[in-house]
PDB file of N, CA and C in Angstrom:
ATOM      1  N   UNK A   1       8.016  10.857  77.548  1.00  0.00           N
ATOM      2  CA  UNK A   1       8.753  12.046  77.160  1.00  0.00           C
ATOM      3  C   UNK A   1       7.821  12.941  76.344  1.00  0.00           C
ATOM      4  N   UNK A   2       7.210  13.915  76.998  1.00  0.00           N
ATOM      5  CA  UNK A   2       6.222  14.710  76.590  1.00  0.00           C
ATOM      6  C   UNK A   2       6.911  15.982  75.598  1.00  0.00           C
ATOM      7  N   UNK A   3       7.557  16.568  75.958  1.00  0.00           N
ATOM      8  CA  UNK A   3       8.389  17.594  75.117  1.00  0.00           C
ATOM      9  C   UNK A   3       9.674  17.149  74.524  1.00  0.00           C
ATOM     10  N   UNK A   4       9.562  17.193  73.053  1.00  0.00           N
ATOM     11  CA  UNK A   4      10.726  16.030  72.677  1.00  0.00           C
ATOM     12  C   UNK A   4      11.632  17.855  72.079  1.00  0.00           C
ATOM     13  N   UNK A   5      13.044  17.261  71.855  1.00  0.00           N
ATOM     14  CA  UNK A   5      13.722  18.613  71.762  1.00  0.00           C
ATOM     15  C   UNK A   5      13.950  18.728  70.730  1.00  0.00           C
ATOM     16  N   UNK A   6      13.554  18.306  69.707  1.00  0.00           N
ATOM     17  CA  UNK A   6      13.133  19.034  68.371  1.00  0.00           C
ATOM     18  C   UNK A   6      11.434  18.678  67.553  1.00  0.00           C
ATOM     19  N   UNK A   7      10.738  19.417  68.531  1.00  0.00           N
ATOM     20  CA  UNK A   7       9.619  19.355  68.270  1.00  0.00           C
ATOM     21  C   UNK A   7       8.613  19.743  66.254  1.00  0.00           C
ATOM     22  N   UNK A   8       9.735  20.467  65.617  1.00  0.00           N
ATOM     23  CA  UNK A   8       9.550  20.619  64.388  1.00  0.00           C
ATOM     24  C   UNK A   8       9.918  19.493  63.469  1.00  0.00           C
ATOM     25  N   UNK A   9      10.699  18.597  63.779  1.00  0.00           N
ATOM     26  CA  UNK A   9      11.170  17.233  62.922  1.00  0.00           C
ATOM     27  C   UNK A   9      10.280  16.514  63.082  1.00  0.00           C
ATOM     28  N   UNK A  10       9.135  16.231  63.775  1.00  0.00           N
ATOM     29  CA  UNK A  10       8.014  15.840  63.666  1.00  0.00           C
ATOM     30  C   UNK A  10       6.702  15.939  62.831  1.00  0.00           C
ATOM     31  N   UNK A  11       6.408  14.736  62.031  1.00  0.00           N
ATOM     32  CA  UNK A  11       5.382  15.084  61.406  1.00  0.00           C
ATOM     33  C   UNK A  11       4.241  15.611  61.677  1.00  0.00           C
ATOM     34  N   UNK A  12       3.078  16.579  61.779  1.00  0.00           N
ATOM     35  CA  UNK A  12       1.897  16.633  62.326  1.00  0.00           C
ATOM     36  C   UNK A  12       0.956  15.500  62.173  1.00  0.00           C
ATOM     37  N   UNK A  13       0.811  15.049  60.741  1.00  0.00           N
ATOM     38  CA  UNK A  13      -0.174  14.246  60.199  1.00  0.00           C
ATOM     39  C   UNK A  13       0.075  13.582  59.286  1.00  0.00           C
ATOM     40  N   UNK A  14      -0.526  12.311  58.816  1.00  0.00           N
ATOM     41  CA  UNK A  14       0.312  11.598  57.625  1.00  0.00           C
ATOM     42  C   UNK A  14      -0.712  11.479  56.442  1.00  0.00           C
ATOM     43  N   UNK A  15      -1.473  12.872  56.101  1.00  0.00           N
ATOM     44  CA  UNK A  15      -2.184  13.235  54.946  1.00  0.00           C
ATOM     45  C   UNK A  15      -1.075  13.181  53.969  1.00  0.00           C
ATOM     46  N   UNK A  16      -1.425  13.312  52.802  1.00  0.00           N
ATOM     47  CA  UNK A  16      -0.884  13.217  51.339  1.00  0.00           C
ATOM     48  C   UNK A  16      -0.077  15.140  51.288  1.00  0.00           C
ATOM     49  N   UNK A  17       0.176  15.221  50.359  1.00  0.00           N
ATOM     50  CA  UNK A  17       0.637  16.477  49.886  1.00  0.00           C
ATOM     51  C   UNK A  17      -0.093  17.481  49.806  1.00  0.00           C
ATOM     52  N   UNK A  18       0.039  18.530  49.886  1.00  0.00           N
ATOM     53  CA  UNK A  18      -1.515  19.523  49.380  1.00  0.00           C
ATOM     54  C   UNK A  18      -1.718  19.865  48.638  1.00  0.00           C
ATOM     55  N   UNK A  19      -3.277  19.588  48.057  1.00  0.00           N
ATOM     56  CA  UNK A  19      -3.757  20.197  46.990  1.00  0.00           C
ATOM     57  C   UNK A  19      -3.113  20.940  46.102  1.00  0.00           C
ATOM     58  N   UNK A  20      -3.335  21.127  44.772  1.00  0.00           N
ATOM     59  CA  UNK A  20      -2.883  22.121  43.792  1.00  0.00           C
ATOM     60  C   UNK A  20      -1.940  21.518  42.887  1.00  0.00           C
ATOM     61  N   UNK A  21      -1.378  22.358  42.111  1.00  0.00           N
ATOM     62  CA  UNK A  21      -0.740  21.616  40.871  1.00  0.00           C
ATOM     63  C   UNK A  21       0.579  22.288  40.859  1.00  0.00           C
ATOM     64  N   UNK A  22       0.718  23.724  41.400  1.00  0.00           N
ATOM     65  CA  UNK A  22       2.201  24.477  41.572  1.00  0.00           C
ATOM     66  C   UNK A  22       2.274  25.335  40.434  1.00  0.00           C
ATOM     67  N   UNK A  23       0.820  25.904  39.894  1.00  0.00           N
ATOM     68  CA  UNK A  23       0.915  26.630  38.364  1.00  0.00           C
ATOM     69  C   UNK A  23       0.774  25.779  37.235  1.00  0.00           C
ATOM     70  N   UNK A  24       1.114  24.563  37.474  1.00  0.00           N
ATOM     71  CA  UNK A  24       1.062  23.947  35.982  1.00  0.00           C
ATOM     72  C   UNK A  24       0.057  23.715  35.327  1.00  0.00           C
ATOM     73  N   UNK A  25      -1.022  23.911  35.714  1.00  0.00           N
ATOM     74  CA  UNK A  25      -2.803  23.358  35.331  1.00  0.00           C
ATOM     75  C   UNK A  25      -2.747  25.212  34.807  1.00  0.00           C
ATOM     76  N   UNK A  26      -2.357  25.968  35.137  1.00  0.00           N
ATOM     77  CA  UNK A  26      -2.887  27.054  33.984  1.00  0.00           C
ATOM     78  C   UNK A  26      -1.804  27.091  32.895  1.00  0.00           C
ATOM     79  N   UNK A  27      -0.973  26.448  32.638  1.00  0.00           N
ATOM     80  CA  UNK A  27      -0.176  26.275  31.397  1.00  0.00           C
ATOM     81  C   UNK A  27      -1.084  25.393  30.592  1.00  0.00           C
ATOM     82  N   UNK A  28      -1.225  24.206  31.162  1.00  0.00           N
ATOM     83  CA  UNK A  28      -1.778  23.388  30.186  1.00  0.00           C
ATOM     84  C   UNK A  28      -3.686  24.205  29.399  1.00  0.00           C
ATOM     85  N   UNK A  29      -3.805  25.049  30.666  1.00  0.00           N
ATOM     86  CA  UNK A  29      -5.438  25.366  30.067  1.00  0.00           C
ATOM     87  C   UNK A  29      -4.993  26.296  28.772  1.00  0.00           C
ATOM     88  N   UNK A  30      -3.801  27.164  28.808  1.00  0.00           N
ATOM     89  CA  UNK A  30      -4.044  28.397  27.856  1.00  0.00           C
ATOM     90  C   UNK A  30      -3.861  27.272  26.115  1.00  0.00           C
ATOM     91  N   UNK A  31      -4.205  28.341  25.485  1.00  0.00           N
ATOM     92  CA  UNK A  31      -4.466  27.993  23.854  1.00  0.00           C
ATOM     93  C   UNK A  31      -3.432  27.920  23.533  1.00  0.00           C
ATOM     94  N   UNK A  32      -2.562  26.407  22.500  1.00  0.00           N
ATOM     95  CA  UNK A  32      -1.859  25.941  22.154  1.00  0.00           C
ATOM     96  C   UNK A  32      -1.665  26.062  20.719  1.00  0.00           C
ATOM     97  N   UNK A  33      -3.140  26.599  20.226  1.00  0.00           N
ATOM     98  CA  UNK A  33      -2.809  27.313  18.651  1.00  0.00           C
ATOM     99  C   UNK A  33      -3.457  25.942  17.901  1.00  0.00           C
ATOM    100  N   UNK A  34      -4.117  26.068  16.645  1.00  0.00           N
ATOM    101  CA  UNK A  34      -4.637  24.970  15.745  1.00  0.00           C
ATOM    102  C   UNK A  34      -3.076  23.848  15.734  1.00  0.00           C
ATOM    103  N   UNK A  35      -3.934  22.977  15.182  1.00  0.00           N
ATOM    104  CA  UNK A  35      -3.163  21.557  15.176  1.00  0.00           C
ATOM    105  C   UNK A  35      -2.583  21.485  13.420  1.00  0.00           C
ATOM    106  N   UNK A  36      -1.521  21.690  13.302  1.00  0.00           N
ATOM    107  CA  UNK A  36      -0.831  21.852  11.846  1.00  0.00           C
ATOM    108  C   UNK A  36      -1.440  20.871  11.083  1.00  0.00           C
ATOM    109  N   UNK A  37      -1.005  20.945  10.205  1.00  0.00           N
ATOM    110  CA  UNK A  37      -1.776  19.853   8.806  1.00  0.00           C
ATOM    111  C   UNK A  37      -0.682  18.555   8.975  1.00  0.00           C
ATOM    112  N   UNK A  38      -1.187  17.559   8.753  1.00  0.00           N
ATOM    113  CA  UNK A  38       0.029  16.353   8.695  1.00  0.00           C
ATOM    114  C   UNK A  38       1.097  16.909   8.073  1.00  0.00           C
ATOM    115  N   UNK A  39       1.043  17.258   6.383  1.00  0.00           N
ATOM    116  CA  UNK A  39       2.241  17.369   5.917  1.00  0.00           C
ATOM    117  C   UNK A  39       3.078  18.397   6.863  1.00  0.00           C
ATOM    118  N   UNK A  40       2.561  19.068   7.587  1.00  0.00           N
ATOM    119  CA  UNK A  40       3.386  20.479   8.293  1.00  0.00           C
ATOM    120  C   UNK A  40       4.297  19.879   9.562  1.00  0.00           C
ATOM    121  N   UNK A  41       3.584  18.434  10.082  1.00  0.00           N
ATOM    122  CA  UNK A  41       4.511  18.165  11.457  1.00  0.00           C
ATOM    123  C   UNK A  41       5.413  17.301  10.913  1.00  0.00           C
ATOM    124  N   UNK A  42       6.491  17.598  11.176  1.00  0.00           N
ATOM    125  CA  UNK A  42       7.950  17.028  10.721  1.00  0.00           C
ATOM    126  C   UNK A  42       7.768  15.455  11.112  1.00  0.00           C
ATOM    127  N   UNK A  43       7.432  15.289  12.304  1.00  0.00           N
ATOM    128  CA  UNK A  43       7.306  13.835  12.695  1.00  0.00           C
ATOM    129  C   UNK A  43       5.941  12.940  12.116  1.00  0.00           C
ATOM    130  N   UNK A  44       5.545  13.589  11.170  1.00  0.00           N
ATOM    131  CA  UNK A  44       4.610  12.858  10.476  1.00  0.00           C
ATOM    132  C   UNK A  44       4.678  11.403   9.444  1.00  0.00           C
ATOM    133  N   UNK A  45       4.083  10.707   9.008  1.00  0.00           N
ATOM    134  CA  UNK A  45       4.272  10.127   7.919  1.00  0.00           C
ATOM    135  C   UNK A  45       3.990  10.943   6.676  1.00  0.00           C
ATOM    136  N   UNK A  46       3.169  11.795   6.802  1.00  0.00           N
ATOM    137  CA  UNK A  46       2.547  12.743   5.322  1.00  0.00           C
ATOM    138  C   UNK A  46       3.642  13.520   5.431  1.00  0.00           C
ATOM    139  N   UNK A  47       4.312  13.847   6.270  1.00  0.00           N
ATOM    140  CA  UNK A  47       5.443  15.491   5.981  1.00  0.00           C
ATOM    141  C   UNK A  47       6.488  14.456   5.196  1.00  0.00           C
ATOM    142  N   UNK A  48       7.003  13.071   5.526  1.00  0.00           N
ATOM    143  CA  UNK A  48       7.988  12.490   4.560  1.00  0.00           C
ATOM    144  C   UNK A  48       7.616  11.899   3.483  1.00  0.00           C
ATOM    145  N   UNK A  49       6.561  12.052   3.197  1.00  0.00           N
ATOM    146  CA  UNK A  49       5.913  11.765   1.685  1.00  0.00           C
ATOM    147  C   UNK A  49       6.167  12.914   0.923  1.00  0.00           C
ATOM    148  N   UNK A  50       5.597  13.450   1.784  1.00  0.00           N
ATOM    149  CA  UNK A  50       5.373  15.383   0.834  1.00  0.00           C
ATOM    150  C   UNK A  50       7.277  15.508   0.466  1.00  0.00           C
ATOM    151  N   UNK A  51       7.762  15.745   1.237  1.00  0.00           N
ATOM    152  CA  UNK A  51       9.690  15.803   0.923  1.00  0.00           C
ATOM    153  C   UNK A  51      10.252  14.930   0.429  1.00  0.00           C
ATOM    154  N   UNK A  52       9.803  13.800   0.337  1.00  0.00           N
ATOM    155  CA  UNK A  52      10.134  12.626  -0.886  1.00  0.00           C
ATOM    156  C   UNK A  52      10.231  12.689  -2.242  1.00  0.00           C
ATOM    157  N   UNK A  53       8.301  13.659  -1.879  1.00  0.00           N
ATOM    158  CA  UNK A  53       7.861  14.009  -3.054  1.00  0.00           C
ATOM    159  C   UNK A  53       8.384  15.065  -4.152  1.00  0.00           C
ATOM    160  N   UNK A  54       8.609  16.355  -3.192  1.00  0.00           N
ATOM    161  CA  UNK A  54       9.243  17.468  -3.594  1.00  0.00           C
ATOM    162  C   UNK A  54      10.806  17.199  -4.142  1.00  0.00           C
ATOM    163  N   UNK A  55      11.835  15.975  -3.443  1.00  0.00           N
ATOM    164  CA  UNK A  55      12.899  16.039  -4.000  1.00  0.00           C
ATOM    165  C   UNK A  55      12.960  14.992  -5.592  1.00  0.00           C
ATOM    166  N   UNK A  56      11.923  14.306  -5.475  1.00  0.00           N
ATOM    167  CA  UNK A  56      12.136  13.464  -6.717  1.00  0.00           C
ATOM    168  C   UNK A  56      11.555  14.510  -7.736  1.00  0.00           C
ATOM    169  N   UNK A  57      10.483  15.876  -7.500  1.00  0.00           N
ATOM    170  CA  UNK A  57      10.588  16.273  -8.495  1.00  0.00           C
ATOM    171  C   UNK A  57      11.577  17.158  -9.431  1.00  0.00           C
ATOM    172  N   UNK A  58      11.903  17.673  -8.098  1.00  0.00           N
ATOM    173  CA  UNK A  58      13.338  18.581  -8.347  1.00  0.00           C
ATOM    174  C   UNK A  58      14.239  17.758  -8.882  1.00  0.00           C
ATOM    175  N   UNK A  59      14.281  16.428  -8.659  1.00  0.00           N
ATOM    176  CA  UNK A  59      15.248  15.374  -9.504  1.00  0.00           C
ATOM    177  C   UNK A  59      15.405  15.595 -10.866  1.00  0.00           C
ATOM    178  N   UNK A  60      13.284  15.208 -11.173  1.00  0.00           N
ATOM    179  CA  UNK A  60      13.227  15.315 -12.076  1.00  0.00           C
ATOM    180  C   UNK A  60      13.319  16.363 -13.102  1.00  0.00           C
ATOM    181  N   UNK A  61      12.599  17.680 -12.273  1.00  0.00           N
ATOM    182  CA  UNK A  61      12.724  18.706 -13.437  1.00  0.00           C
ATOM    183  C   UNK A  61      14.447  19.374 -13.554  1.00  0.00           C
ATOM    184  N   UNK A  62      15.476  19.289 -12.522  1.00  0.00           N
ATOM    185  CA  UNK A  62      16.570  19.520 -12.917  1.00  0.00           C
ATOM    186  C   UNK A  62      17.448  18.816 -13.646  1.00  0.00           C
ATOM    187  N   UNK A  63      17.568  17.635 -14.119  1.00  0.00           N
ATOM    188  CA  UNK A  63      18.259  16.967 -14.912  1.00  0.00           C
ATOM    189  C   UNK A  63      18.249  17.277 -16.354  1.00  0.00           C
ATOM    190  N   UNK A  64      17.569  17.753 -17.041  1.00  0.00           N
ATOM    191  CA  UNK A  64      17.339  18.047 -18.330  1.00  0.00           C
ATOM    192  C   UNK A  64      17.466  19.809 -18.386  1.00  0.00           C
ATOM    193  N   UNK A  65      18.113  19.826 -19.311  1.00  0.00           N
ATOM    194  CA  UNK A  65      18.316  21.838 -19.841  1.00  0.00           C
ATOM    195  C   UNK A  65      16.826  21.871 -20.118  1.00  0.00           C
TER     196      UNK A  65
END
């Protein structure tokens, strides 16, 4: 059966996907901006030291007139 009747449901070739990334490789190249200081990234260990820090002083200096 030489001419099958849906000749487009057929694969041509059983290469991989093609090349390229779909745009996403120039997102990742552009500039993401300096890398914050520990205390600055919330998910840090130094940012919950630093706010530990800051509320025990406020503890301290507000308790007394």
């Amino acid at each position: 059966m030489a001419n099958k009747p849906r000749p487009g449901a057929v694969r041509k070739s059983k290469k991989g996907p093609t090349a390229g990334t779909g745009g996403h490789g120039r997102k990742a190249l552009e500039g993401k901006g300096p890398t914050p200081k520990a205390e600055d990234r919330p998910y840090h260990k130094a940012y919950r030291a630093k706010q530990l820090a800051e509320r025990s002083a406020a503890r301290r200096a507000g308790g007394k007139p």
